[in-house]
C-alpha atoms as a PDB file:
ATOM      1  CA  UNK A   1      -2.687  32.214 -16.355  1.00  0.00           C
ATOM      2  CA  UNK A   2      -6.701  32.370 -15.792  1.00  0.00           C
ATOM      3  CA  UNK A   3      -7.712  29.794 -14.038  1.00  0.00           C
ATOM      4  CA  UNK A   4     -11.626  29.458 -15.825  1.00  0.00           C
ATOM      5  CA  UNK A   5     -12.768  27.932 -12.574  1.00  0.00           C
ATOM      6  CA  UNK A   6     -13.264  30.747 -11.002  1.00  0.00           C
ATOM      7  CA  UNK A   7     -13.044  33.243 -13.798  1.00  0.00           C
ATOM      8  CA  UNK A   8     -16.903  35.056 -15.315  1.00  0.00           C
ATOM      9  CA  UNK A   9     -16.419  37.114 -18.072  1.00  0.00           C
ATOM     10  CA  UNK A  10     -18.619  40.282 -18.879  1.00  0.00           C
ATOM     11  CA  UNK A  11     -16.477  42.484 -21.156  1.00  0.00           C
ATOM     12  CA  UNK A  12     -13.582  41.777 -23.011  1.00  0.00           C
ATOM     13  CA  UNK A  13     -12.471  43.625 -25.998  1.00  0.00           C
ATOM     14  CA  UNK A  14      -8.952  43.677 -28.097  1.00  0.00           C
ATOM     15  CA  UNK A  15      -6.224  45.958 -27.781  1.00  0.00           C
ATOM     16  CA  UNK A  16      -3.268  47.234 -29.472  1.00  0.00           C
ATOM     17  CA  UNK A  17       0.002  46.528 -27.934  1.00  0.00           C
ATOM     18  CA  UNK A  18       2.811  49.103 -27.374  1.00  0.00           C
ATOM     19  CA  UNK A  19       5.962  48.043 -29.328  1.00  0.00           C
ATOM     20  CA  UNK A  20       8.716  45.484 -27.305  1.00  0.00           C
ATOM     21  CA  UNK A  21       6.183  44.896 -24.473  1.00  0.00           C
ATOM     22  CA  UNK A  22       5.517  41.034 -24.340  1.00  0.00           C
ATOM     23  CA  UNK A  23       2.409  39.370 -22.992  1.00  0.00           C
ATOM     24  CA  UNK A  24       3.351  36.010 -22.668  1.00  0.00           C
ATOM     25  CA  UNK A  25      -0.023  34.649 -20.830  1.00  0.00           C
ATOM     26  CA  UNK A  26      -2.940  35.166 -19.836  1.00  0.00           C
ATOM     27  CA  UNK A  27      -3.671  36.955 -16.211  1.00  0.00           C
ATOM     28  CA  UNK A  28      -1.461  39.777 -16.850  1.00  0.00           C
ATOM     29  CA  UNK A  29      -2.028  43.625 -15.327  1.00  0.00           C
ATOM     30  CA  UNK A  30      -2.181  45.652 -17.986  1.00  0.00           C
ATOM     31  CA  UNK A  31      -2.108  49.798 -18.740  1.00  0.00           C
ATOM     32  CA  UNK A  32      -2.663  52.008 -20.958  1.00  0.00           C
ATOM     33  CA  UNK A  33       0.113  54.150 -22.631  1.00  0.00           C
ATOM     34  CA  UNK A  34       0.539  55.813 -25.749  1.00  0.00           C
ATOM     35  CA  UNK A  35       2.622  55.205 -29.341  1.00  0.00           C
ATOM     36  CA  UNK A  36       2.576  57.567 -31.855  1.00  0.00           C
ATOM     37  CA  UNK A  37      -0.855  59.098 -30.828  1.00  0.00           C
ATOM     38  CA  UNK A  38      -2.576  55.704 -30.759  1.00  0.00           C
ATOM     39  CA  UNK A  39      -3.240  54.734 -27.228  1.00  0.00           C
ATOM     40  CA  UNK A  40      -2.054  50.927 -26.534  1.00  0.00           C
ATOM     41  CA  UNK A  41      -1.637  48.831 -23.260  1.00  0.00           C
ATOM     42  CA  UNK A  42       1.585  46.957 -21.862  1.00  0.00           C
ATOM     43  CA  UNK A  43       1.740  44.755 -18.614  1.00  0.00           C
ATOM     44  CA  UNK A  44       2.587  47.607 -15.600  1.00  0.00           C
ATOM     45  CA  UNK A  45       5.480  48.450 -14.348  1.00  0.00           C
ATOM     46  CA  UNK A  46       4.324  49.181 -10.315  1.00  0.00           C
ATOM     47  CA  UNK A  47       5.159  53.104 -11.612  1.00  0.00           C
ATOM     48  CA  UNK A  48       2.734  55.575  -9.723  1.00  0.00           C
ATOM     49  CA  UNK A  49      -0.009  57.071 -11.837  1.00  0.00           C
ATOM     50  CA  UNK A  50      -0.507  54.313 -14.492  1.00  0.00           C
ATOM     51  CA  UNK A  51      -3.608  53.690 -15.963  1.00  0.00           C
ATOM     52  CA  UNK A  52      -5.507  50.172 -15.396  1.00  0.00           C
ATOM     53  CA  UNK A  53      -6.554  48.938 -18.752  1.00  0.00           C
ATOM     54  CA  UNK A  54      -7.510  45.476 -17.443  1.00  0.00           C
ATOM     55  CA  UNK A  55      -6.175  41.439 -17.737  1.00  0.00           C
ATOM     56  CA  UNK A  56      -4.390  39.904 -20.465  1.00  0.00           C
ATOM     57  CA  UNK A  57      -6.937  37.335 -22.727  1.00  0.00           C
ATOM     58  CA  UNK A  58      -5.484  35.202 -25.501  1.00  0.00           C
ATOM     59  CA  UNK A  59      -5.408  31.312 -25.594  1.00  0.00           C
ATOM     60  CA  UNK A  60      -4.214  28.928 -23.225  1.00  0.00           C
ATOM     61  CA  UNK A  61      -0.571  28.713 -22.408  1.00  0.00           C
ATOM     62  CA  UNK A  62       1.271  26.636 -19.571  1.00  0.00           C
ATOM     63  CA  UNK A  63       1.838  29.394 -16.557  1.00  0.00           C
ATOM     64  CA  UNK A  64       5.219  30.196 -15.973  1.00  0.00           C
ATOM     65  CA  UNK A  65       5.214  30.224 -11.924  1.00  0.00           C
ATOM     66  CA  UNK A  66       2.329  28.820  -9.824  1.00  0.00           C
ATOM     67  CA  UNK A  67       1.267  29.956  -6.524  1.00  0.00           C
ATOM     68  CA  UNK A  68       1.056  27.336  -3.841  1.00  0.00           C
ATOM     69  CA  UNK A  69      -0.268  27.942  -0.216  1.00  0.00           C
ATOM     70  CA  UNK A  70       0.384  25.456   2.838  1.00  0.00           C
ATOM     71  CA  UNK A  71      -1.335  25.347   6.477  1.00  0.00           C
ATOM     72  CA  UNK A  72      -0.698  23.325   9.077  1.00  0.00           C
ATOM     73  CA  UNK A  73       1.591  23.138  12.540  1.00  0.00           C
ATOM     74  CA  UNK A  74       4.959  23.454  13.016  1.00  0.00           C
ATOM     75  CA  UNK A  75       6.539  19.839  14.476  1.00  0.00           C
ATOM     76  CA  UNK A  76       8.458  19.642  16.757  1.00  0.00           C
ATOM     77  CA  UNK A  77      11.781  19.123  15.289  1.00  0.00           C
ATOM     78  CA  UNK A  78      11.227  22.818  13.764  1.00  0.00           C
ATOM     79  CA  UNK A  79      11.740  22.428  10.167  1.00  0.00           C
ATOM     80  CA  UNK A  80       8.966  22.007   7.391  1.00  0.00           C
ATOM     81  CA  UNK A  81       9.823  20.746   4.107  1.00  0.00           C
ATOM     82  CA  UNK A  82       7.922  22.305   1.461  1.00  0.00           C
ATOM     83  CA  UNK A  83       6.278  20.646  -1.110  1.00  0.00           C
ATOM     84  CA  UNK A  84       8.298  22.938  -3.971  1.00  0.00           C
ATOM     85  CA  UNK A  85      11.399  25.702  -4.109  1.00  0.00           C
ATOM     86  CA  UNK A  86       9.639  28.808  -3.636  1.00  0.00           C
ATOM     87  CA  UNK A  87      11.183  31.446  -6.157  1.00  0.00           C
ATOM     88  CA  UNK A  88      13.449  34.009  -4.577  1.00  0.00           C
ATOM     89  CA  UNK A  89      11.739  36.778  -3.122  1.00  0.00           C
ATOM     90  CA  UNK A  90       7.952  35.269  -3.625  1.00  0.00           C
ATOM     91  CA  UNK A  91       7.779  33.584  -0.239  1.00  0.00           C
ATOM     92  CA  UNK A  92       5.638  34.792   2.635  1.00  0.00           C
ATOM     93  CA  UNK A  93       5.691  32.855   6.650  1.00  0.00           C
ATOM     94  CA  UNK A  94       3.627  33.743   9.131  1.00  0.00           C
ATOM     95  CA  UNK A  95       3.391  31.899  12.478  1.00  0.00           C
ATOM     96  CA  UNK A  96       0.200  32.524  14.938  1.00  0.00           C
ATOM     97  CA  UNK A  97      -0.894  35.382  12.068  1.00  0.00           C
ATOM     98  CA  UNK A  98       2.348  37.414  12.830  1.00  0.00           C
ATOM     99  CA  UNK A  99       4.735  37.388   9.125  1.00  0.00           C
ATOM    100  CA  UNK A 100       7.999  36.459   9.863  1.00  0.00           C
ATOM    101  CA  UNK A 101      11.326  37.631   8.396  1.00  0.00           C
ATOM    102  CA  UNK A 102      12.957  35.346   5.716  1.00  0.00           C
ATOM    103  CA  UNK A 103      16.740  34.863   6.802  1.00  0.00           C
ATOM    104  CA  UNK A 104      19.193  32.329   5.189  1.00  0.00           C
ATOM    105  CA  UNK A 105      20.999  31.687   8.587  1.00  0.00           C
ATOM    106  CA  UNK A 106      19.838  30.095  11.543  1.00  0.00           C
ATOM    107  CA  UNK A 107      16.981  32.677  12.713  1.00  0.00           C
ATOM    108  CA  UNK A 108      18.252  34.742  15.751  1.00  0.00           C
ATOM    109  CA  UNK A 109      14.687  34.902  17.686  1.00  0.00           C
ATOM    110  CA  UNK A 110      10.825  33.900  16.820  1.00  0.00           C
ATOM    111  CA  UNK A 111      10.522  36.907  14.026  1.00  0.00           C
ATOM    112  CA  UNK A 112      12.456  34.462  11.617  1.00  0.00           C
ATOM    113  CA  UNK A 113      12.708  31.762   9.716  1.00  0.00           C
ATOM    114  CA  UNK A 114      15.652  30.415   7.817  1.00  0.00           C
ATOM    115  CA  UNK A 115      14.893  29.135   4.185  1.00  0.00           C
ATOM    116  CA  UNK A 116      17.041  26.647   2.933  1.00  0.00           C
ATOM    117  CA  UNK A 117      16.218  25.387  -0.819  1.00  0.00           C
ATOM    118  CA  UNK A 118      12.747  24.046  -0.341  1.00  0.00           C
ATOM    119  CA  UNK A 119      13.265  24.068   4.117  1.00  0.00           C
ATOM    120  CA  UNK A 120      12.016  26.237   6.552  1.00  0.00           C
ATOM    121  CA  UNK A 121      13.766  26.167  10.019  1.00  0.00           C
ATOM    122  CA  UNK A 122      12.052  28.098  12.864  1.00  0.00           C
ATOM    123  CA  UNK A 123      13.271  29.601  16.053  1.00  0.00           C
ATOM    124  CA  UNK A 124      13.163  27.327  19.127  1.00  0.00           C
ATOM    125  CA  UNK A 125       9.963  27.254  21.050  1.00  0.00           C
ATOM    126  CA  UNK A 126       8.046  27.693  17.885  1.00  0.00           C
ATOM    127  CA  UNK A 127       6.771  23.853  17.892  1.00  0.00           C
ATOM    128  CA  UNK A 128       3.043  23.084  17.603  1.00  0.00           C
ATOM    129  CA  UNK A 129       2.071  27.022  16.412  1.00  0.00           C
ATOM    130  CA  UNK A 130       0.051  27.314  13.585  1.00  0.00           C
ATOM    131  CA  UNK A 131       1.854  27.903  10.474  1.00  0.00           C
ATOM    132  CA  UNK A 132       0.915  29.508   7.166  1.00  0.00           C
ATOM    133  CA  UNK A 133       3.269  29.717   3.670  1.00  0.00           C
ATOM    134  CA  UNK A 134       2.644  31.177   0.548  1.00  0.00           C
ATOM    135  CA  UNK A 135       5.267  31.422  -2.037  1.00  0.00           C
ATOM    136  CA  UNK A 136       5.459  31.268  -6.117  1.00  0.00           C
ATOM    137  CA  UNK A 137       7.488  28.126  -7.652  1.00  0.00           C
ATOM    138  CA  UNK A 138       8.671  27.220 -10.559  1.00  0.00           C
ATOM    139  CA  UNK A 139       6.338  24.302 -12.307  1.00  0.00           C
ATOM    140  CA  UNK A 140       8.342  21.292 -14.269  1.00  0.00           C
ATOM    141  CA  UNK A 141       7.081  21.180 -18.291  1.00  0.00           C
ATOM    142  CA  UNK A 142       5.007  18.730 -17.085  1.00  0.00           C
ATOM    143  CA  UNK A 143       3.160  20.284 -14.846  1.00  0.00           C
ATOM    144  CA  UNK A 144       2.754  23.571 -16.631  1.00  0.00           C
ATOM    145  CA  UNK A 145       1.386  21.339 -19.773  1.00  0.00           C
ATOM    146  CA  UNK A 146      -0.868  19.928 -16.997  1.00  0.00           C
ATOM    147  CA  UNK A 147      -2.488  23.034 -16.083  1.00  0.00           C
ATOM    148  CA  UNK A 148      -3.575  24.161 -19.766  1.00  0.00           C
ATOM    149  CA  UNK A 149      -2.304  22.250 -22.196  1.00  0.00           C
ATOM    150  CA  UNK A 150       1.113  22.639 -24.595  1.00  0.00           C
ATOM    151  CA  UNK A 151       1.589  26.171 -25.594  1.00  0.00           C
ATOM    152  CA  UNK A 152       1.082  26.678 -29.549  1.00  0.00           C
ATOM    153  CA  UNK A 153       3.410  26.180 -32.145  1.00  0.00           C
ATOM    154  CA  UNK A 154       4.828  29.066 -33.219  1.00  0.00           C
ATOM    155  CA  UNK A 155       3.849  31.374 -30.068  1.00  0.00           C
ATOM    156  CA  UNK A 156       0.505  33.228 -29.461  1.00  0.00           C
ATOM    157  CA  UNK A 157      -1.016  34.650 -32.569  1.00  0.00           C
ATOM    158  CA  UNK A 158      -1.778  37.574 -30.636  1.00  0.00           C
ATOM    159  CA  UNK A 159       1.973  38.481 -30.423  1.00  0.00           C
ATOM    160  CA  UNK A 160       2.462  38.129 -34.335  1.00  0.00           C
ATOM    161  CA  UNK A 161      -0.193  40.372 -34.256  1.00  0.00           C
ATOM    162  CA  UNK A 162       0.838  42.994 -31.914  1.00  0.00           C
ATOM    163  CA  UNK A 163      -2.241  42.856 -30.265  1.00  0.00           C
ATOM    164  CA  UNK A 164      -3.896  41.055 -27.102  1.00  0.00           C
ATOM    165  CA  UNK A 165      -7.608  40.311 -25.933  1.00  0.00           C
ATOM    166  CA  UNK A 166      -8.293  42.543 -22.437  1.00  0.00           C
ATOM    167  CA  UNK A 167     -10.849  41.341 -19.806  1.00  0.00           C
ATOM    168  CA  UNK A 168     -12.305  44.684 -18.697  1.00  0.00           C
ATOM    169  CA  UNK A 169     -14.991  43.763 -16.550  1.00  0.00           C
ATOM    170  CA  UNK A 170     -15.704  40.446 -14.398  1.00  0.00           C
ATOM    171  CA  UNK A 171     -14.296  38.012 -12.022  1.00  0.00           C
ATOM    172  CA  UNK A 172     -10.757  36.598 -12.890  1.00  0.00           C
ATOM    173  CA  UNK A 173      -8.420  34.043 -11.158  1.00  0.00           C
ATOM    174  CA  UNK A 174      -4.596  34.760 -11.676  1.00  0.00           C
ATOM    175  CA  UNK A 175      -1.801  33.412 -10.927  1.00  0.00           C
ATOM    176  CA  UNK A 176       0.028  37.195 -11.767  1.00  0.00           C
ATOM    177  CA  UNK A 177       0.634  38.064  -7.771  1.00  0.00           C
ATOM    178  CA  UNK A 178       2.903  39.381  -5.366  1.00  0.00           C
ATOM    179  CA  UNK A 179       2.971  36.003  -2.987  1.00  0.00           C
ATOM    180  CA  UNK A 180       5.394  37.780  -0.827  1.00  0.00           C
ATOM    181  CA  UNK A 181       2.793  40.266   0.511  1.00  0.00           C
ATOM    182  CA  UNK A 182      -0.077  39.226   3.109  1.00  0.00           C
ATOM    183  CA  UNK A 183      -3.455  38.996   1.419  1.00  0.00           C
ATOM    184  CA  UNK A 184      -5.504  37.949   4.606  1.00  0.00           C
ATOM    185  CA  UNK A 185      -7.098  41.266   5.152  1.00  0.00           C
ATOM    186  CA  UNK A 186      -6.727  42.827   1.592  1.00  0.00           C
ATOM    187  CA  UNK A 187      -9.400  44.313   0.007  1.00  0.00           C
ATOM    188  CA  UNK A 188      -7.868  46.057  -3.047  1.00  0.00           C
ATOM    189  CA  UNK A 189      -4.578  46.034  -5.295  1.00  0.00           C
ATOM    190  CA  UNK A 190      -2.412  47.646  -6.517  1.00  0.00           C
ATOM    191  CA  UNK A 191      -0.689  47.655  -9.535  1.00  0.00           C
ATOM    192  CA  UNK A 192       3.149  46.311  -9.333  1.00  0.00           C
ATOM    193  CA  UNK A 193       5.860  45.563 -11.574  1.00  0.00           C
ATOM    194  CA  UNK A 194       6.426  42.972 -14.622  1.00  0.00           C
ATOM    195  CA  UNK A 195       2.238  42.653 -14.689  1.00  0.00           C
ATOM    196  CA  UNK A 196       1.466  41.247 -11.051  1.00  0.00           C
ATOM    197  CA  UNK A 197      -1.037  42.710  -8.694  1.00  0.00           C
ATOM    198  CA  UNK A 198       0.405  43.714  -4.979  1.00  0.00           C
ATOM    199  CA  UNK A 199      -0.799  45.650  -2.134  1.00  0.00           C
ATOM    200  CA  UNK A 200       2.392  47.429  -1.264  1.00  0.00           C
ATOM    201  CA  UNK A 201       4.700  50.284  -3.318  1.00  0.00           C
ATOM    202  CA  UNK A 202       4.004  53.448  -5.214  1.00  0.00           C
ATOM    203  CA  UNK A 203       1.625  51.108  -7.943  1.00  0.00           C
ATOM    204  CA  UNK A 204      -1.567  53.181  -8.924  1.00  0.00           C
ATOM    205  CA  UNK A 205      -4.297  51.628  -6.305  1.00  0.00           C
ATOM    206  CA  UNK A 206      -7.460  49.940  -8.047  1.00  0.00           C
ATOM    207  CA  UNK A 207     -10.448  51.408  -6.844  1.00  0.00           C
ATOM    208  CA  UNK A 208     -12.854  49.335  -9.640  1.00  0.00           C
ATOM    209  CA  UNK A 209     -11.031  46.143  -8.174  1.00  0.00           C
ATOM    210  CA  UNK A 210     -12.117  44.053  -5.393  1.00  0.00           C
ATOM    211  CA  UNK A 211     -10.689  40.904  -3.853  1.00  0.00           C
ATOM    212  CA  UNK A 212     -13.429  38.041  -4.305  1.00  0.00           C
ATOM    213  CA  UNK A 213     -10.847  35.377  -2.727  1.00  0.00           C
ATOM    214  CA  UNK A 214      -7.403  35.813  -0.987  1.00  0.00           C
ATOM    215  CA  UNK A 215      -4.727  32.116  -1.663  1.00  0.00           C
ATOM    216  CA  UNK A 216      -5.689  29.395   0.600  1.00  0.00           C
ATOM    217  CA  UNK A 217      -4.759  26.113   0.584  1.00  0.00           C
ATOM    218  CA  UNK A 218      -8.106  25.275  -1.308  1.00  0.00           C
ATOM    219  CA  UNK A 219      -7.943  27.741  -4.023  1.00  0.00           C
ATOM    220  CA  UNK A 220      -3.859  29.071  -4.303  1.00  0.00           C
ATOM    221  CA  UNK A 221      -4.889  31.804  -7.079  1.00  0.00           C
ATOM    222  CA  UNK A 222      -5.714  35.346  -6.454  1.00  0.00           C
ATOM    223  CA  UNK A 223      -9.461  35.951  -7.584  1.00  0.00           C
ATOM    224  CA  UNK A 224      -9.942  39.784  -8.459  1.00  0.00           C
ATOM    225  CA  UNK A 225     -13.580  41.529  -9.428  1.00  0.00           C
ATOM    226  CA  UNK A 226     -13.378  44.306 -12.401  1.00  0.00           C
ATOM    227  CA  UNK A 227     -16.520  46.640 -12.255  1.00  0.00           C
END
């Protein structure tokens, strides 16, 4: 999703869409490729050398996953009950700035953290540190329609169509991150797989894309500059 917030657009433009690939909101990294000698754009696949086309533009449509980002202090009894079940692999710790290493048994030493449904258990000792999450969940249908609205009948016109509007240049706030990865002290991205942006793996690295704000508890999204 594009959260229009925090989102200035200065070029879009519309693009055709490679055959199979599905765009199924808005937010999405997408690249160029080619189909029977006409060039067309997909969401990336984090495959080295692919070619930024820009972010997905159609219509609203309630996000899939939403990014969430909590700060605070670990108590003293050592476990910290989130406020949703972060999605399997899109969860990121860090205690006193240092990222920790997800675990789901009891953590051996302060490097980890057990996660236990929507629980975080920390080593012994760990009480009163300051403590920062970020993690991707799953929204209920009532939240997502909360967000942006129902999605339209029938599905996005834009798929029927085979094509899809492309932000090119501006400021954009997506939801379409890697929330396992530390964005503190990011400047750039990556592209990574299934249309998200990351900072880590063999992704083609951005070099027209800044970082205007890094997830905070204020503002959870990822806002990106195009030039």
């Amino acid at each position: 999703m594009l959260n229009m917030k925090f989102t200035r657009i200065f070029n879009t433009e519309t693009r055709a869409v490679m055959p199979s690939a599905v765009i199924a909101e808005e937010g999405i990294a997408l690249v160029e490729d080619i189909d029977g000698g006409e060039t067309k754009v997909r969401p990336s696949t984090g495959a080295n050398g692919e070619i930024f086309a820009g972010v997905s533009m159609s219509r609203n449509t309630p996000p899939a996953v939403l990014p969430n980002v909590e700060e605070g202090l670990i108590p003293a009894g050592l476990s910290v009950k989130l406020a949703r079940t972060p999605i399997s692999g899109q969860l990121l710790v860090k205690v006193a700035g240092i990222k920790l290493t997800i675990v789901a048994g009891a953590p051996i030493d302060a490097t980890e953290v057990q996660l236990s449904g929507d629980v975080l258990t920390f080593f012994a000792g760990e009480d009163s540190k300051r403590l920062d999450v970020q993690y991707m969940y799953e929204p209920s249908i009532r939240e997502a329609r909360t967000m942006l609205g129902d999605a339209p009948i029938g599905g996005l016109s834009s798929t029927t169509q085979s094509i899809i509007g492309v932000l090119s240049r501006g400021e954009f706030a997506t939801n379409m991150f890697d929330a396992s990865v530390d964005w503190s002290t990011a400047l750039q991205v990556k592209l990574g797989a299934n249309g998200v942006f990351t900072t880590t793996g063999n992704g083609t690295l951005l070099t027209n894309v800044v970082i205007r704000n890094r997830p905070n508890s204020a503002n959870s999204m990822l806002v990106l500059a195009i030039n």
